[in-house]
Protein backbone atom coordinates (compact mmCIF):
# COMPACT_ATOMS: atom_id res chain seq x y z
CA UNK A 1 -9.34 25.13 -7.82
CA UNK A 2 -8.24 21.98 -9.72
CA UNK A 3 -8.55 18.68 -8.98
CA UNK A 4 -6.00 15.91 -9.48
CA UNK A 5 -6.75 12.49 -8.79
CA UNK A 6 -4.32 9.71 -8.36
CA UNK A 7 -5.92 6.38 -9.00
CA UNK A 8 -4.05 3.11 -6.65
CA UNK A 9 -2.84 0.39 -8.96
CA UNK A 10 -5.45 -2.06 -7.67
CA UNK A 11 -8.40 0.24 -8.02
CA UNK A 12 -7.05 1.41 -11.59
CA UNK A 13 -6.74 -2.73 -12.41
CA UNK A 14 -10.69 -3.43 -11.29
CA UNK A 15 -12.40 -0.10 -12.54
CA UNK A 16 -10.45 2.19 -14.57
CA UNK A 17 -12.12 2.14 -17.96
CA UNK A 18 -13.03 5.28 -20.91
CA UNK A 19 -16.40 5.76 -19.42
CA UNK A 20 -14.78 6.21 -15.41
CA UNK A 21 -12.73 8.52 -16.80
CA UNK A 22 -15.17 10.58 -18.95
CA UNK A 23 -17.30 10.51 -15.58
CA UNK A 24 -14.05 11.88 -13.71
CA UNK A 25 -13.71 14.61 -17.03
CA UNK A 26 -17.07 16.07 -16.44
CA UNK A 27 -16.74 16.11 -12.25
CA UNK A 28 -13.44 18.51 -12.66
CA UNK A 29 -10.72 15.79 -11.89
CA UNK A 30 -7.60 15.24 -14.02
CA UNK A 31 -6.24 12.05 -13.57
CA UNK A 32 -2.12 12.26 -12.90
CA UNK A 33 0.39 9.32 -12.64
CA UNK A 34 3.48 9.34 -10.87
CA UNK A 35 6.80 10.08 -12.66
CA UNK A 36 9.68 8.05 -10.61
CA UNK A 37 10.23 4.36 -10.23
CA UNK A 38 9.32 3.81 -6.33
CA UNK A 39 8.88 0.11 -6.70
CA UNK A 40 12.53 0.06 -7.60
CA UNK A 41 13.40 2.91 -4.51
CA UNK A 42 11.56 0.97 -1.93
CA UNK A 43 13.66 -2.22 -3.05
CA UNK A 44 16.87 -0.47 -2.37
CA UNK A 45 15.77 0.85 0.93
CA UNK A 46 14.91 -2.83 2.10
CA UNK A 47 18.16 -3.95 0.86
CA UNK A 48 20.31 -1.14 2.57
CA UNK A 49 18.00 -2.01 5.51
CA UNK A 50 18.73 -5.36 5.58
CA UNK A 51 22.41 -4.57 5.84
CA UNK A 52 22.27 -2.70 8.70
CA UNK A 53 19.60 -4.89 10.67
CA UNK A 54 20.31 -7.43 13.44
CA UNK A 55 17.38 -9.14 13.51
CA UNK A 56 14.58 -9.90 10.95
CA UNK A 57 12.86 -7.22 8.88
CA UNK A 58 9.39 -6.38 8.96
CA UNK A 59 7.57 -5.36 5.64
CA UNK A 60 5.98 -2.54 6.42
CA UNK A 61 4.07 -2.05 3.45
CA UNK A 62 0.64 -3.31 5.00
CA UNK A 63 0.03 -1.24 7.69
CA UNK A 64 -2.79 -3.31 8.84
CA UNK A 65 -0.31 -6.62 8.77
CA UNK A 66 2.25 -4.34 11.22
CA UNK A 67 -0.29 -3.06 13.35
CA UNK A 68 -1.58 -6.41 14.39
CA UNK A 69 1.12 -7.87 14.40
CA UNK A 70 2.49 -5.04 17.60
CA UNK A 71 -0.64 -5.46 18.84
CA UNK A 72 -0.98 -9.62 19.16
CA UNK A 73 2.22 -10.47 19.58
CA UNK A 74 4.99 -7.73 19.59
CA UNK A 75 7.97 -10.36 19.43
CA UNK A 76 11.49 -8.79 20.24
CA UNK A 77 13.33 -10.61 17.05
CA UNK A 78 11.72 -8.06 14.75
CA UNK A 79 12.66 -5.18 13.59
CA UNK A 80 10.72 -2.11 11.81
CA UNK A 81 12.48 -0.15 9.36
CA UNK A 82 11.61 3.61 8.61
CA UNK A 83 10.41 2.54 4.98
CA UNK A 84 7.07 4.15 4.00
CA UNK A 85 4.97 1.73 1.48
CA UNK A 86 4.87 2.65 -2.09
CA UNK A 87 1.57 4.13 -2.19
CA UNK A 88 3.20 7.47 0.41
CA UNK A 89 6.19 7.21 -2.43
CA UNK A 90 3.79 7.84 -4.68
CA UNK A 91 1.96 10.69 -2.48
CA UNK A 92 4.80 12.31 -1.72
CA UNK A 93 5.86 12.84 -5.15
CA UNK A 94 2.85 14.31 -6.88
CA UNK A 95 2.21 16.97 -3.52
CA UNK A 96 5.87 18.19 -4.31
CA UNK A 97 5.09 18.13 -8.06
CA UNK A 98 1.14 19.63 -7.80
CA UNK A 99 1.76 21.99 -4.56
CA UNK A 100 -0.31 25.18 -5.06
CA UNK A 101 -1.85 23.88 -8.31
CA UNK A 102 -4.56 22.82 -7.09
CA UNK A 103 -5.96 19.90 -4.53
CA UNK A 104 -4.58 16.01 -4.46
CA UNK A 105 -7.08 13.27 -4.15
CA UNK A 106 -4.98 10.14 -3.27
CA UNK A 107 -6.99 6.70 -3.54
CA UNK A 108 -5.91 3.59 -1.60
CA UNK A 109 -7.35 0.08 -1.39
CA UNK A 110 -8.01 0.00 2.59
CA UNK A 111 -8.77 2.18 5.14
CA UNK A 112 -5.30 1.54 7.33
CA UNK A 113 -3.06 3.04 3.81
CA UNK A 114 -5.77 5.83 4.23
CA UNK A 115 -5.15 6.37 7.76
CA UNK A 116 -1.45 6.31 7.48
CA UNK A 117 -1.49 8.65 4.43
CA UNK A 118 -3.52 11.26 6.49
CA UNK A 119 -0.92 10.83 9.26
CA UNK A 120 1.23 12.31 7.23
CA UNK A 121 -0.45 15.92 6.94
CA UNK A 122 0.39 16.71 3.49
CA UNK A 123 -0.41 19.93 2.44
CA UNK A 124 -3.23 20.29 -0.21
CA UNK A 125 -3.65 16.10 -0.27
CA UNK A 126 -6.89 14.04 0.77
CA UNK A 127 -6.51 10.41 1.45
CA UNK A 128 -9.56 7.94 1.26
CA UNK A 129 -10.20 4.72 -0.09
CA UNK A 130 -11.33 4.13 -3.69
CA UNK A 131 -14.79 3.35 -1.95
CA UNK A 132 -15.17 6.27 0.13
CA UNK A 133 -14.14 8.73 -3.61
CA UNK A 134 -16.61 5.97 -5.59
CA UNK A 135 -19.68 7.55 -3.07
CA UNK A 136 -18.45 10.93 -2.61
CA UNK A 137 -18.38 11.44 -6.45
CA UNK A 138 -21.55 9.28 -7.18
CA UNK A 139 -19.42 7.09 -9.84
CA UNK A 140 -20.82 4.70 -12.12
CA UNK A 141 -18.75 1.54 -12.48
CA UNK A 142 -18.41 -1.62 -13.70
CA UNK A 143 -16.02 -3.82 -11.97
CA UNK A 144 -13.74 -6.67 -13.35
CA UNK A 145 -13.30 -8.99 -10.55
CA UNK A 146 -9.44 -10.01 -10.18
CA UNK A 147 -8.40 -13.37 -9.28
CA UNK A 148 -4.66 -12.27 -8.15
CA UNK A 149 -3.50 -8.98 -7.28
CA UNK A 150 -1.83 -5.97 -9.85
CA UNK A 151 0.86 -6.06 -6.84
CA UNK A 152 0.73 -9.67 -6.03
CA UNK A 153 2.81 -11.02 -3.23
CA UNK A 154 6.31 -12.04 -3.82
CA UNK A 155 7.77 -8.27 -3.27
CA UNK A 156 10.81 -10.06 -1.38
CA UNK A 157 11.20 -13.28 -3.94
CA UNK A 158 14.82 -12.02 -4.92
CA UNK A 159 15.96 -13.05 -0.94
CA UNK A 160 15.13 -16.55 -1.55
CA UNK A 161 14.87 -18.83 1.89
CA UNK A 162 16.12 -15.49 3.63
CA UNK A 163 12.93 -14.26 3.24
CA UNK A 164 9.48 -15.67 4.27
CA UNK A 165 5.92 -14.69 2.85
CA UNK A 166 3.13 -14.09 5.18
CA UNK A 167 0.05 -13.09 3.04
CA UNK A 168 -2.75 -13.31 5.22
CA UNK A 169 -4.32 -12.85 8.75
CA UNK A 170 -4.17 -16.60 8.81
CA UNK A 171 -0.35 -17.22 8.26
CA UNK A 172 0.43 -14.50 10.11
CA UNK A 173 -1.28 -16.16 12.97
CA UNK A 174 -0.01 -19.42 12.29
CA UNK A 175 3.79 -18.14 12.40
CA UNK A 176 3.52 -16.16 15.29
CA UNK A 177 1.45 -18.69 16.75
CA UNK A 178 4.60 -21.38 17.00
CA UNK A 179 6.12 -20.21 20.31
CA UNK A 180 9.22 -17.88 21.06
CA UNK A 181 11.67 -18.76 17.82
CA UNK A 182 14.81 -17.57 16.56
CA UNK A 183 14.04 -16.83 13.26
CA UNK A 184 16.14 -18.01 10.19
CA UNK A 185 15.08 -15.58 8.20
CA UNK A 186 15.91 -11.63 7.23
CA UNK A 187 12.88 -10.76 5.67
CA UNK A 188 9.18 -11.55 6.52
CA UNK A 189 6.88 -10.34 3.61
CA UNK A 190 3.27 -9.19 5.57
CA UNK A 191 -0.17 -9.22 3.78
CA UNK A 192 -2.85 -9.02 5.52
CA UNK A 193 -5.67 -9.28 3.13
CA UNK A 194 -5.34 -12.90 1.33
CA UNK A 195 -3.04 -12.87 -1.43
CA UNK A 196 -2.92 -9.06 -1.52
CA UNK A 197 -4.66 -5.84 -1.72
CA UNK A 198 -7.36 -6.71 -4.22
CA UNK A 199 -9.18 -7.89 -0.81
CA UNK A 200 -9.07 -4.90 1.01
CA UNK A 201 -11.78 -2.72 2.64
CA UNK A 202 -11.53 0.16 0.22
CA UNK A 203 -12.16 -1.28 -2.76
């Protein structure tokens, strides 16, 4: 059976090099890239989303950042769209495209993407972090530490002071923390890791 391997944008930014993937070569995997522009479809979802809402938007492409944020302080001003984050765009896409070719090995940076992903039950697909593949294959790396994220924060910049950015446990604490509010804003954008992905658990 073949393997195809799809390689999350942070991991690819910290450890894809030629010698990872002449290590992947001689393991069997074939390294595959999505075709289709979901940065730009997940844009236009939140946009026809924010049309329809009647209270402020959630991001919900951390996971982690909704799940706490239901869990500490469930506030009845905000709303959760249907929108999957990029990363199950991306999943999505190459099962359709790959289905009965072989199996799909889909890398994310933390373990609540992986989770989510495996909610999904996608035929022929296997969702774990970049750390959990890194120790199942026995990989040799070399890392290059990032100072800012390949997907840094600022995914809802174009809303201007519609839109608010919480990237962090700590902010998203400190603006929940305020008392019952009203909000201004349409948007929140919801990090959980500081400053982005590049600080999650999976990689």
């Amino acid at each position: 059976m073949d393997k195809f391997l799809w390689i999350n944008p942070v991991a690819a930014e910290m450890y894809d090099s030629p010698e990872l993937r002449q290590q992947l070569e001689r393991r069997g995997f074939e390294v595959v890239a999505c075709g289709r522009d979901h940065i730009a479809a997940v844009r236009e979802k939140y946009r026809l989303a924010l049309k329809k809402a009647e209270g402020c938007l959630a991001d919900m492409r951390c996971p982690l950042a909704v799940d706490y944020i239901k869990a500490e302080y469930n506030p009845p001003f905000l709303e959760y769209p249907a929108i999957e984050p990029i990363l199950l765009h991306c999943a999505r896409e190459l099962q359709q495209r790959l289905e009965g070719k072989g199996r799909l090995y889909v890398t994310t940076p933390c373990e609540a993407l992986r989770d989510l992903g495996r909610s999904l039950g996608l035929p022929g697909v296997t969702f774990l972090t970049w750390a959990e593949f890194v120790r199942q294959e026995e990989l040799l790396l070399q890392k290059a530490p990032l100072q800012a994220s390949p997907i840094p924060p600022g995914f809802f910049a174009e809303y201007g002071a519609r839109g608010i950015m919480l990237d962090s446990k700590e902010k998203i604490d400190e603006y929940f923390s305020a008392g019952p509010r009203q909000p201004a804003e349409s948007i929140l954008e919801l990090l959980y890791c500081p400053q982005g992905c590049h600080k999650g658990n999976g990689v």
